[in-house]
C-alpha atoms as a PDB file:
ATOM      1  CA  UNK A   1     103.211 107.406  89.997  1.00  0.00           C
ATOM      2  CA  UNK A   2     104.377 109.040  93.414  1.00  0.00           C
ATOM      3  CA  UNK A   3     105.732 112.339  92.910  1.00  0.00           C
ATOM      4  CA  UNK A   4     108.521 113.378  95.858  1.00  0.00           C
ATOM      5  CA  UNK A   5     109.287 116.781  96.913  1.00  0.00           C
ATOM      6  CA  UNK A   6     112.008 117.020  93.903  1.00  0.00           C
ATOM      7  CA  UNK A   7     109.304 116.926  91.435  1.00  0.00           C
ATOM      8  CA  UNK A   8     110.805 113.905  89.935  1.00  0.00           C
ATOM      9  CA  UNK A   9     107.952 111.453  88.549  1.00  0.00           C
ATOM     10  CA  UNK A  10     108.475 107.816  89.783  1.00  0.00           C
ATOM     11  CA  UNK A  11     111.660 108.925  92.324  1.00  0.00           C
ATOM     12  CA  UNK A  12     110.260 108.745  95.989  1.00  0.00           C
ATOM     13  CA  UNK A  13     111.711 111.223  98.544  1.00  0.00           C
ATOM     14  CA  UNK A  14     112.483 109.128 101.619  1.00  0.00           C
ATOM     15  CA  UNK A  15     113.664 110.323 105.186  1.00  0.00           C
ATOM     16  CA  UNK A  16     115.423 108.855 108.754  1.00  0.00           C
ATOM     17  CA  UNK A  17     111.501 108.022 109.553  1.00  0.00           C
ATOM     18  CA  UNK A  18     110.117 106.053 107.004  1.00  0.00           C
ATOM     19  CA  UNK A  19     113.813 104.349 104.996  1.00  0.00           C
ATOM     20  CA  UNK A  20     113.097 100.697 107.104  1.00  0.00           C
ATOM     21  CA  UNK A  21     109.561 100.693 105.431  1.00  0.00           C
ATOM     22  CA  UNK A  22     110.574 102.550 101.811  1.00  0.00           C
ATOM     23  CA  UNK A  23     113.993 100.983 101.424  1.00  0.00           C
ATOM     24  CA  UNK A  24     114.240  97.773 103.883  1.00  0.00           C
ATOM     25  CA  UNK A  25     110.705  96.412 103.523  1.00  0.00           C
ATOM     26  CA  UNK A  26     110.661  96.733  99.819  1.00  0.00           C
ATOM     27  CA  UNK A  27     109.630  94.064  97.838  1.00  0.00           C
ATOM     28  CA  UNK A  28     111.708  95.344  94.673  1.00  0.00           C
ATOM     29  CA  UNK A  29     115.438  96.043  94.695  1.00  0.00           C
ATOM     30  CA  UNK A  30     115.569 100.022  95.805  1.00  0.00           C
ATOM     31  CA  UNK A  31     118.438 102.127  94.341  1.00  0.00           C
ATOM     32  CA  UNK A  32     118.933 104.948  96.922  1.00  0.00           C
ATOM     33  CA  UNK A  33     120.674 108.011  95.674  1.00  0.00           C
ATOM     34  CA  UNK A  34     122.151 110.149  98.778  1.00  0.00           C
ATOM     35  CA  UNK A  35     121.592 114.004  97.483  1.00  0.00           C
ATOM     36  CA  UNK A  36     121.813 117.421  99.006  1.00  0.00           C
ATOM     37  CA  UNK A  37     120.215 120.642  97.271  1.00  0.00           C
ATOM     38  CA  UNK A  38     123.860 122.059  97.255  1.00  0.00           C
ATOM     39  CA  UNK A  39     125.315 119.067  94.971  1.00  0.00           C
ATOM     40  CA  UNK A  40     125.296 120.037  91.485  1.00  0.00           C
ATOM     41  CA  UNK A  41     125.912 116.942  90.445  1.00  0.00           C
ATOM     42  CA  UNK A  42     123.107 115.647  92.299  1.00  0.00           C
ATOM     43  CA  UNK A  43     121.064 118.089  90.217  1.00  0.00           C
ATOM     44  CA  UNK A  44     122.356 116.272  87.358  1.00  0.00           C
ATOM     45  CA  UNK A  45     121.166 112.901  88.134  1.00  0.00           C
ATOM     46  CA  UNK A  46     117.214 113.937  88.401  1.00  0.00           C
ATOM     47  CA  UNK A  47     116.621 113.259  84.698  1.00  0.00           C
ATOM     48  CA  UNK A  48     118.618 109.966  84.854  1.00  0.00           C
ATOM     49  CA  UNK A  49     116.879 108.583  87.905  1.00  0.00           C
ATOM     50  CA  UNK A  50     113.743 109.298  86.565  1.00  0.00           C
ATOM     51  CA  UNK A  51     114.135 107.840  83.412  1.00  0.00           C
ATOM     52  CA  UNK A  52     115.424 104.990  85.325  1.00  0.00           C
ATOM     53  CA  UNK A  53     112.380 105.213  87.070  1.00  0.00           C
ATOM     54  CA  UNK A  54     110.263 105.066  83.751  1.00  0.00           C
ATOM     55  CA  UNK A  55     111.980 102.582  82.366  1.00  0.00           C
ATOM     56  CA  UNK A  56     112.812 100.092  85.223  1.00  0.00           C
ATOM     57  CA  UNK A  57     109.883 100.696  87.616  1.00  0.00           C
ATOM     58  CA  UNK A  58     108.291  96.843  87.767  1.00  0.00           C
ATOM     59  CA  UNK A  59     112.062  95.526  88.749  1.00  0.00           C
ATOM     60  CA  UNK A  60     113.571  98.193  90.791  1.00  0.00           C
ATOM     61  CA  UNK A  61     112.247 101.282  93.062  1.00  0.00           C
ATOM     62  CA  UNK A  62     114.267 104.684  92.976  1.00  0.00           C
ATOM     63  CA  UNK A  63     114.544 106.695  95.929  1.00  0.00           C
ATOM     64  CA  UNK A  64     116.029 110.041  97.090  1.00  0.00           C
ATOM     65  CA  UNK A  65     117.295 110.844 100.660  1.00  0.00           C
ATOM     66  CA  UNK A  66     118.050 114.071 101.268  1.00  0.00           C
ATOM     67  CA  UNK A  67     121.423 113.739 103.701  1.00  0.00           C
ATOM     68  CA  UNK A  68     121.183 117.318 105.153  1.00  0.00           C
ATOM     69  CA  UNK A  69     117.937 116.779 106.569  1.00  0.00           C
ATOM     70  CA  UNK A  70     117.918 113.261 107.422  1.00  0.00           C
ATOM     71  CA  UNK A  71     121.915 112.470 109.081  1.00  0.00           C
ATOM     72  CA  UNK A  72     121.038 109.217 110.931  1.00  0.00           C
ATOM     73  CA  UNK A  73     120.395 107.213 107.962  1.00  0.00           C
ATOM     74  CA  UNK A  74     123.356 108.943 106.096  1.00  0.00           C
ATOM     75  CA  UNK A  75     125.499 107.874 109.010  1.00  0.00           C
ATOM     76  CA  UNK A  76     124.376 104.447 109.528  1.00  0.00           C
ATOM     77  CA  UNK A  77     125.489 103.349 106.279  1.00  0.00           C
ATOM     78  CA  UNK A  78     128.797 106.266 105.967  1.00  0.00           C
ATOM     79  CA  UNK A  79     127.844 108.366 103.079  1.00  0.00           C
ATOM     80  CA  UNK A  80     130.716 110.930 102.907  1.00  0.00           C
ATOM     81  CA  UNK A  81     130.149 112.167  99.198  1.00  0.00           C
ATOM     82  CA  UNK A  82     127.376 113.103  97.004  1.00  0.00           C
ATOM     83  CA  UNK A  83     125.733 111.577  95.340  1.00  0.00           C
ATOM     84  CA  UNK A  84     126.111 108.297  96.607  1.00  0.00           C
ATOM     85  CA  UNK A  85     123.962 105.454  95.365  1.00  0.00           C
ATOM     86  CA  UNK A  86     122.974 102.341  96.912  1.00  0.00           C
ATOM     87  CA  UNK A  87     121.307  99.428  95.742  1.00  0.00           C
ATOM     88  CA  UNK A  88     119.586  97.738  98.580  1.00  0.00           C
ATOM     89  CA  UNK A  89     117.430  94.123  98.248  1.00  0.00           C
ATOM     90  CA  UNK A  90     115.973  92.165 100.943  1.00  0.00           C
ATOM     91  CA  UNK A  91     117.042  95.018 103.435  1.00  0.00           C
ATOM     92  CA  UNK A  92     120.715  94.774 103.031  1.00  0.00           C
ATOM     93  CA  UNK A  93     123.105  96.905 100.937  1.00  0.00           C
ATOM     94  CA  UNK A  94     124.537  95.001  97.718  1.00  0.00           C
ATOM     95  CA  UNK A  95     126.217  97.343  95.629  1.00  0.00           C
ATOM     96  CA  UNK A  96     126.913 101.179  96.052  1.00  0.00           C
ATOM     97  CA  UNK A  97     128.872 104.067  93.502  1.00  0.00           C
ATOM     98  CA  UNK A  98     129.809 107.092  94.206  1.00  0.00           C
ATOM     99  CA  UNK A  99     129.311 110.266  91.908  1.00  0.00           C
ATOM    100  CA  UNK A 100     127.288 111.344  88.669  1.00  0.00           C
ATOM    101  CA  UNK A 101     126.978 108.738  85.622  1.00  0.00           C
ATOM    102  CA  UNK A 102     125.386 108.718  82.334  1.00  0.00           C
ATOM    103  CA  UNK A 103     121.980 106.312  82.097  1.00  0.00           C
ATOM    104  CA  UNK A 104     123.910 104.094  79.971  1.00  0.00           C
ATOM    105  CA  UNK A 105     126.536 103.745  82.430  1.00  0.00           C
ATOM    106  CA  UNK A 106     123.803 103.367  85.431  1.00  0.00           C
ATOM    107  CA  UNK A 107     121.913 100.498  84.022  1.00  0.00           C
ATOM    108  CA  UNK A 108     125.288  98.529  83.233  1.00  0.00           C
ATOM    109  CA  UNK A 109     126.403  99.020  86.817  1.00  0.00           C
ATOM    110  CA  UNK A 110     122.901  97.675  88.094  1.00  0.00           C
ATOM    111  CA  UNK A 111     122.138  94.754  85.786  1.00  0.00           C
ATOM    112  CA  UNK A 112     123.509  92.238  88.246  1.00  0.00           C
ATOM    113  CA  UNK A 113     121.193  93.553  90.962  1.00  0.00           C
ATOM    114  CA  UNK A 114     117.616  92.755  88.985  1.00  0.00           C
END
């Protein structure tokens, strides 16, 4: 299991340096939740994304990007509000949500992306 700088087991902390390799050269479908250390409701999502990451690790990777320190990446794809999740697969965006959600909730708004 890779453990990011969140502390969250299975959720990889990406940056503007290494999101081509960790999000656009992934084999898996990545969900990419845009966070900031000031978003409470980011805070909210870290047990949800990584019991997501538990559960769903062989069919999707979960990833972190912190937008404060990493703005290029944030801009590219116009992340305005926190958090923002994207689902990426073969290096293009298919699906993104804004704001917190339950598990539940999560895994219904993914299922068409596995």
């Amino acid at each position: 299991m890779v453990t990011g700088a969140t502390g969250l087991t299975g959720v990889t902390d990406v940056t503007d340096a290494d999101f081509e390799v960790e999000v656009l050269g992934a084999e898996l479908p990545v969900l990419v939740e845009f966070t900031a250390d000031w978003c409470p409701p980011c805070r909210q999502m870290g047990p949800v994304l990584k019991a997501l990451a538990a559960e769903e690790g062989k069919r999707l990777k979960v990833v972190q990007l912190d937008v404060d320190s990493n703005p290029a990446t944030t801009n590219a794809y116009k992340v305005l509000s926190m958090p923002t999740f994207m689902v990426f697969r073969g290096g293009e965006p298919v699906k993104a949500m804004v704001g917190a959600r339950a598990k539940r909730k999560l895994l219904e708004e993914l299922a068409d992306v596995f």
